[in-house]
PDB file of N, CA and C in Angstrom:
ATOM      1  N   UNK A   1     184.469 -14.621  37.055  1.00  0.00           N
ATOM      2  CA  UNK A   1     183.714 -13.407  36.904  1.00  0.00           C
ATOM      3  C   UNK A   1     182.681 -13.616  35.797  1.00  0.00           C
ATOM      4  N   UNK A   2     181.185 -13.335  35.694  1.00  0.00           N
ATOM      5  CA  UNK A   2     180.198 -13.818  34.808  1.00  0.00           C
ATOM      6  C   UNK A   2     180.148 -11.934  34.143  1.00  0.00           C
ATOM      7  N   UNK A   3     179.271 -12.361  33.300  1.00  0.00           N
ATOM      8  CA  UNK A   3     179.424 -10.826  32.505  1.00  0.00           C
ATOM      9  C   UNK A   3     178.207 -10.752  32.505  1.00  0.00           C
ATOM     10  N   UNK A   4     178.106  -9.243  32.223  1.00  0.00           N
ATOM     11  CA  UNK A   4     176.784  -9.057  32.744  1.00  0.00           C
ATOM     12  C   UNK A   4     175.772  -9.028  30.928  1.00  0.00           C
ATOM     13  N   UNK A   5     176.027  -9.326  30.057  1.00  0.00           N
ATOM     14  CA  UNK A   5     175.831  -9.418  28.787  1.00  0.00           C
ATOM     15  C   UNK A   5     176.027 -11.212  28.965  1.00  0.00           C
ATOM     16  N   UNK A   6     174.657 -11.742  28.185  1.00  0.00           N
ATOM     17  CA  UNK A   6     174.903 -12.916  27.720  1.00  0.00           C
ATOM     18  C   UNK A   6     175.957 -13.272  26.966  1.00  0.00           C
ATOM     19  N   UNK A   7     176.875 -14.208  27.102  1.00  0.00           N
ATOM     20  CA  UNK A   7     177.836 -14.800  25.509  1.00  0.00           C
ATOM     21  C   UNK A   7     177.473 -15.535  25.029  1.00  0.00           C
ATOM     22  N   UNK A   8     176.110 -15.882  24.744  1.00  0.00           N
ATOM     23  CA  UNK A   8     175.298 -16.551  23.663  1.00  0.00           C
ATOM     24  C   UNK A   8     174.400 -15.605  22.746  1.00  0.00           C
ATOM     25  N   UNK A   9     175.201 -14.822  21.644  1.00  0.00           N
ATOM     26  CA  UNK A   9     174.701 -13.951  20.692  1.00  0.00           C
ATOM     27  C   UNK A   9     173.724 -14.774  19.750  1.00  0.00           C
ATOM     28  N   UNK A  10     172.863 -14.045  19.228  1.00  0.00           N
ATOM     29  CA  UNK A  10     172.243 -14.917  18.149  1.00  0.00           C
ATOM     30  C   UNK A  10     173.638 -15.205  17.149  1.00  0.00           C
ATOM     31  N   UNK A  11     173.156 -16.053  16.167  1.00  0.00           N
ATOM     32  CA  UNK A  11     173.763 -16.894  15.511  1.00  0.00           C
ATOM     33  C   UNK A  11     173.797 -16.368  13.993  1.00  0.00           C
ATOM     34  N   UNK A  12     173.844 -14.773  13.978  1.00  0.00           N
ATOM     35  CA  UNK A  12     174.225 -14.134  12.184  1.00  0.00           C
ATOM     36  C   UNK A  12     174.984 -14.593  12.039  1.00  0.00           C
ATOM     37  N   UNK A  13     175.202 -14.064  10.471  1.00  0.00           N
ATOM     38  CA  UNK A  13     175.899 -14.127   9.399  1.00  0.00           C
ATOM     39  C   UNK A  13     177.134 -13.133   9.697  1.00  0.00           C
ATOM     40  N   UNK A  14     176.776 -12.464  10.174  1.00  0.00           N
ATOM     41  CA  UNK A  14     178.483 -11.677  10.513  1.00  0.00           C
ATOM     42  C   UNK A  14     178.797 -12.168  11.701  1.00  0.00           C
ATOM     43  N   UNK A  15     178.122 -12.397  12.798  1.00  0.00           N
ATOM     44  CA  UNK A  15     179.064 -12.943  13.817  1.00  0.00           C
ATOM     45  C   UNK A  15     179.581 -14.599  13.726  1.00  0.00           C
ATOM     46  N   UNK A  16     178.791 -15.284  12.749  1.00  0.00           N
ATOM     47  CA  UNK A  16     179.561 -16.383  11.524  1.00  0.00           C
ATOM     48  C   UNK A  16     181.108 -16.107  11.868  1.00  0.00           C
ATOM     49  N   UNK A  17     180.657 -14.977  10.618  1.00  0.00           N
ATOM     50  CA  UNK A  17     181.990 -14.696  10.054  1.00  0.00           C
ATOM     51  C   UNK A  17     183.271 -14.186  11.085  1.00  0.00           C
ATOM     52  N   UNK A  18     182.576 -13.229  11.982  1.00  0.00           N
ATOM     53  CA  UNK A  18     183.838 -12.289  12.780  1.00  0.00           C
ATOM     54  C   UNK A  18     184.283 -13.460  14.010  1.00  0.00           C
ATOM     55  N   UNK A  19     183.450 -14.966  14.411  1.00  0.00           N
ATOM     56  CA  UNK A  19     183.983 -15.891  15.082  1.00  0.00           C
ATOM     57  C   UNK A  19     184.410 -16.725  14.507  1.00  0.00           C
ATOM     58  N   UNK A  20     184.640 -17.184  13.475  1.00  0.00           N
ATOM     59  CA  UNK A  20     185.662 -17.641  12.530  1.00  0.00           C
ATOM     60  C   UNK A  20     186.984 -17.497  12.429  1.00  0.00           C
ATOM     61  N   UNK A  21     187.023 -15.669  12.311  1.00  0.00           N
ATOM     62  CA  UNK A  21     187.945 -15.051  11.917  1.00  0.00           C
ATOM     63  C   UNK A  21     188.876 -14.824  13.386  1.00  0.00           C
ATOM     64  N   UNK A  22     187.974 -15.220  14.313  1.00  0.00           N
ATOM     65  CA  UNK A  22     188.503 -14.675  15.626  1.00  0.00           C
ATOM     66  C   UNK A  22     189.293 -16.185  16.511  1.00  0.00           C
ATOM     67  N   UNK A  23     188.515 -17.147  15.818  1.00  0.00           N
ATOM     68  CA  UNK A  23     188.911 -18.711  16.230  1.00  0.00           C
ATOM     69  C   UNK A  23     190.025 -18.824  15.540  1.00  0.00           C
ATOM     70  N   UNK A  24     190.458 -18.426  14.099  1.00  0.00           N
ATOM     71  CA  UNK A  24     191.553 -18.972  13.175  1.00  0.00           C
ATOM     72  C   UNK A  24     192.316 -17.649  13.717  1.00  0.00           C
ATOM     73  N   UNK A  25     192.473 -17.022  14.823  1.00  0.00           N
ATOM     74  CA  UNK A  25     193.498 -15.809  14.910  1.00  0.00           C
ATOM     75  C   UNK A  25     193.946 -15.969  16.341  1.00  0.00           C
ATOM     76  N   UNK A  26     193.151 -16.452  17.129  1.00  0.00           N
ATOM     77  CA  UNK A  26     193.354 -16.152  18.812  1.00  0.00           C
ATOM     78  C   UNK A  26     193.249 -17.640  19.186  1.00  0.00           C
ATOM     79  N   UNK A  27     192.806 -18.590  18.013  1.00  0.00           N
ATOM     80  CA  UNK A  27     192.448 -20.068  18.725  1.00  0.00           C
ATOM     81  C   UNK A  27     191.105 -20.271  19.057  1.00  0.00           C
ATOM     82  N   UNK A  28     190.321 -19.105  19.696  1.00  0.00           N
ATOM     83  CA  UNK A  28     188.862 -19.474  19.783  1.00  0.00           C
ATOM     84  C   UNK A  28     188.120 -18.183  20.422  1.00  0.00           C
ATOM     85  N   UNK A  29     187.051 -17.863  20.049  1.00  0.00           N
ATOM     86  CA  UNK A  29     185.810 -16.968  20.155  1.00  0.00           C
ATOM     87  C   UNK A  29     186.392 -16.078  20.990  1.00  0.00           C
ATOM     88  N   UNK A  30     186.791 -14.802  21.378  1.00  0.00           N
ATOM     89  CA  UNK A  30     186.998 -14.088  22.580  1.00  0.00           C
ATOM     90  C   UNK A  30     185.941 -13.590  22.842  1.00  0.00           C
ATOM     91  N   UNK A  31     186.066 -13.369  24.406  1.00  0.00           N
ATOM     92  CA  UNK A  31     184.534 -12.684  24.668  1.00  0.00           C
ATOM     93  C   UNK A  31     183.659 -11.304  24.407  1.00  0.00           C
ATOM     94  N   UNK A  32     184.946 -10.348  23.877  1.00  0.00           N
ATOM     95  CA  UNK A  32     185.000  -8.862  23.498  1.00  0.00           C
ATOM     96  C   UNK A  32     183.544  -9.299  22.169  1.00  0.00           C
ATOM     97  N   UNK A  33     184.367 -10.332  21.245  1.00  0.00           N
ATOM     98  CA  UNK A  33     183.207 -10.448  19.923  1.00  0.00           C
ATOM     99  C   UNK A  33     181.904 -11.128  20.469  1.00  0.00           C
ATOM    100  N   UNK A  34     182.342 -11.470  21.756  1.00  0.00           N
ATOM    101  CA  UNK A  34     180.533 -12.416  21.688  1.00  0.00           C
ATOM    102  C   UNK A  34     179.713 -11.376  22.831  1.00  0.00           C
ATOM    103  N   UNK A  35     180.378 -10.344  23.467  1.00  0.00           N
ATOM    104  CA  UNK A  35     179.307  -9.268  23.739  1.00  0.00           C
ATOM    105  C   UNK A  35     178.678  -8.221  22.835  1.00  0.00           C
ATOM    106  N   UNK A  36     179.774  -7.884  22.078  1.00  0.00           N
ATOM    107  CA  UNK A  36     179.765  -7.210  21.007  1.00  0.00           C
ATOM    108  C   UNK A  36     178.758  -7.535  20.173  1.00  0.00           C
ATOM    109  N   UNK A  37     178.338  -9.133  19.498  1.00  0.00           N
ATOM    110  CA  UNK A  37     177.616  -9.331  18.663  1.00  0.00           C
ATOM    111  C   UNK A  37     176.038  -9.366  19.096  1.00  0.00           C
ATOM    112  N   UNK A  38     176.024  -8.450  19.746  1.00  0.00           N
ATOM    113  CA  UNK A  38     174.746  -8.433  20.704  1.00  0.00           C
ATOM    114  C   UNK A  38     173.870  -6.939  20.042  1.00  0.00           C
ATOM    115  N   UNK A  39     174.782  -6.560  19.395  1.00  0.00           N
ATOM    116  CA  UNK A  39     174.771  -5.066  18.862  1.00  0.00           C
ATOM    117  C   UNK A  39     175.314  -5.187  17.702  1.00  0.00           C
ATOM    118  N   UNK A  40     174.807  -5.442  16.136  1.00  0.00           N
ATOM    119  CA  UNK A  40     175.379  -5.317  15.199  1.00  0.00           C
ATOM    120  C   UNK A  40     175.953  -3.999  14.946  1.00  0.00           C
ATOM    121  N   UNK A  41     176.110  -3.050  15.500  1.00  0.00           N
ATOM    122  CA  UNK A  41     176.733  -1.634  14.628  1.00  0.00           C
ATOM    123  C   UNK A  41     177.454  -1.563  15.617  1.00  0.00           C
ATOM    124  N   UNK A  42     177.997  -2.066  16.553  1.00  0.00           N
ATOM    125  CA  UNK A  42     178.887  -1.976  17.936  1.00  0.00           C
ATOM    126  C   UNK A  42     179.702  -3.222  17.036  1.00  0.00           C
ATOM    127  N   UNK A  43     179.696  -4.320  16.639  1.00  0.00           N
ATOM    128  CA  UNK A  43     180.338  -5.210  16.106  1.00  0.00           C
ATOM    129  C   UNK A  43     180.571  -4.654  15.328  1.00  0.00           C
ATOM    130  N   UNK A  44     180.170  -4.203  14.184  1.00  0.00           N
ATOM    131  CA  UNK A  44     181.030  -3.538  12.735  1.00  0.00           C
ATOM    132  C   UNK A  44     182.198  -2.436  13.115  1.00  0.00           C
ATOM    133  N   UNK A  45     181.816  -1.965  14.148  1.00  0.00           N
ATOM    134  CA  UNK A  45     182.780  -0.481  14.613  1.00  0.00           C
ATOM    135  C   UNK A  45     184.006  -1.515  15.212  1.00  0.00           C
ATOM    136  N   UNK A  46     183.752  -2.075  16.056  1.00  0.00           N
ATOM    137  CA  UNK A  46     184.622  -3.161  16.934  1.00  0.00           C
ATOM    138  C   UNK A  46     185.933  -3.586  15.213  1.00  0.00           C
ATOM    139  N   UNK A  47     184.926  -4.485  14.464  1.00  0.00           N
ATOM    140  CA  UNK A  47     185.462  -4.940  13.415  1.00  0.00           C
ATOM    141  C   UNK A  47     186.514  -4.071  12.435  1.00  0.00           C
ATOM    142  N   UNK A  48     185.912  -3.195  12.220  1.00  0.00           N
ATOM    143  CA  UNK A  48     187.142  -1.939  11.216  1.00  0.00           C
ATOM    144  C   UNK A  48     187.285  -1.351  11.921  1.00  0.00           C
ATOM    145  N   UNK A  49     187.364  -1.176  13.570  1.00  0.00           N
ATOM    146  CA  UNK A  49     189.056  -0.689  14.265  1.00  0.00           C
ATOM    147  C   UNK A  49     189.938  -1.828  14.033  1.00  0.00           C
ATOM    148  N   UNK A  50     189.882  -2.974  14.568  1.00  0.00           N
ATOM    149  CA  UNK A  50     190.937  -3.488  14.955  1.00  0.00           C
ATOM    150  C   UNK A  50     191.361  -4.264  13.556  1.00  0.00           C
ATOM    151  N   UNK A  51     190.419  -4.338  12.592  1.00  0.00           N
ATOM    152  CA  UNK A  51     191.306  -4.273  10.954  1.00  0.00           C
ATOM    153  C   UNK A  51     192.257  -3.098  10.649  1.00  0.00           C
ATOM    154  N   UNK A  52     191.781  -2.215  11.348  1.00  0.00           N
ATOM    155  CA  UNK A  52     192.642  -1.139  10.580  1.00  0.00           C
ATOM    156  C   UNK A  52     193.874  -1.054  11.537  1.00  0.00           C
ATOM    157  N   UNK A  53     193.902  -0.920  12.667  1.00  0.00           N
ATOM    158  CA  UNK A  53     194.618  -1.126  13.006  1.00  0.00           C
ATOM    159  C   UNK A  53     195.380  -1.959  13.337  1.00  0.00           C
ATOM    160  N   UNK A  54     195.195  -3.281  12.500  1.00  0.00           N
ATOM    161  CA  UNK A  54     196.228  -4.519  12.403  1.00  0.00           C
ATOM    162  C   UNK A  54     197.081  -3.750  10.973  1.00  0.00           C
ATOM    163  N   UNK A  55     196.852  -2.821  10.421  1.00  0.00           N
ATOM    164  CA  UNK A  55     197.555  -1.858   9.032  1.00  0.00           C
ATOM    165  C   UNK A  55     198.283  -1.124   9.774  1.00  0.00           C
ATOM    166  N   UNK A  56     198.517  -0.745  10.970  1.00  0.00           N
ATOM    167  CA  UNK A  56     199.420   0.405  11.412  1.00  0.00           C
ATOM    168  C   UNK A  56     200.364   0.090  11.590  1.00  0.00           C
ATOM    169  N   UNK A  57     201.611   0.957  10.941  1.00  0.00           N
ATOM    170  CA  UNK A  57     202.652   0.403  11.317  1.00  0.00           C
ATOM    171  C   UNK A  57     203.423   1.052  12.302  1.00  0.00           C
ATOM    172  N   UNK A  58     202.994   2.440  13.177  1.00  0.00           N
ATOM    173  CA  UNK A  58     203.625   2.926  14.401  1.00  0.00           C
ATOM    174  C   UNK A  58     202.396   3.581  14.569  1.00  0.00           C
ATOM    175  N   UNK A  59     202.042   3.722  15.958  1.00  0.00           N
ATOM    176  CA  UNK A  59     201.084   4.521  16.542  1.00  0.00           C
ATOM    177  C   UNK A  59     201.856   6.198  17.055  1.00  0.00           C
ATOM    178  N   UNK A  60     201.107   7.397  16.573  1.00  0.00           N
ATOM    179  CA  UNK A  60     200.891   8.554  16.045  1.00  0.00           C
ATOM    180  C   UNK A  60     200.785   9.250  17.721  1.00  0.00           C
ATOM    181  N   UNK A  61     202.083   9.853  17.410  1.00  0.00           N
ATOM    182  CA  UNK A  61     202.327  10.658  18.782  1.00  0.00           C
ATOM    183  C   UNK A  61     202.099  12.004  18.882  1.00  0.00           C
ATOM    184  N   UNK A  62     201.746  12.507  19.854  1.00  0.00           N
ATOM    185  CA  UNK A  62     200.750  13.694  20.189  1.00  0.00           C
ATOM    186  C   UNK A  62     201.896  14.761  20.420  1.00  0.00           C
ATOM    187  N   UNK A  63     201.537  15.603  19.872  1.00  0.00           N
ATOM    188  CA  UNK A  63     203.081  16.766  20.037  1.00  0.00           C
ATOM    189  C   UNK A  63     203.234  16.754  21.374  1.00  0.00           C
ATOM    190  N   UNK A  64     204.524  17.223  21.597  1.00  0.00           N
ATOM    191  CA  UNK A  64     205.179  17.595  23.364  1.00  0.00           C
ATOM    192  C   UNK A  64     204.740  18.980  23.736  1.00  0.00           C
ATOM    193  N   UNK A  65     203.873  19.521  24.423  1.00  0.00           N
ATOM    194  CA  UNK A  65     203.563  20.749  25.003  1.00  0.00           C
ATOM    195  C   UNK A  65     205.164  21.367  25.111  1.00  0.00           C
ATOM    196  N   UNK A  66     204.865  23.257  24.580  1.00  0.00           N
ATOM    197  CA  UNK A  66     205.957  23.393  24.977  1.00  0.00           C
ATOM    198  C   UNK A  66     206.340  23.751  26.468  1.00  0.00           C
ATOM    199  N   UNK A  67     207.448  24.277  27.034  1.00  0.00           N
ATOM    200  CA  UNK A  67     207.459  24.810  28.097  1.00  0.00           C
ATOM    201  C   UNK A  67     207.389  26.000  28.287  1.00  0.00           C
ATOM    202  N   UNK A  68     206.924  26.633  29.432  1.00  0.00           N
ATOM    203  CA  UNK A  68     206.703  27.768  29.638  1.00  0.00           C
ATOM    204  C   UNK A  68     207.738  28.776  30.195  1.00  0.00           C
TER     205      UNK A  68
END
């Protein structure tokens, strides 16, 4: 399946960094960061979700409707 976004991002300084960080964690580049870095403020948002939520320690359950 080809994507419809190039995965040849230019070559910043944060996507440097966030394919680095993504090679020393997963083994190598996933493609989520190399569409992503196509859009620096789509990469930063991308980036401090999934930091922050590598901090969670249970995901936050939605009250039970009551019954009627």
């Amino acid at each position: 399946m080809t994507a419809r976004i190039s995965l040849d991002p230019p070559r910043s300084v944060l996507y440097r960094a966030v394919s680095w960080y993504s090679n020393r964690t997963y083994g190598k580049v996933i493609d989520p960061v190399r569409a992503a870095a196509h859009h620096t403020g789509v990469l930063w948002a991308g980036l401090r979700f999934e930091l922050s939520a590598g901090r969670w320690r249970t995901c936050a359950r939605a009250p039970m409707p009551r019954p009627a």
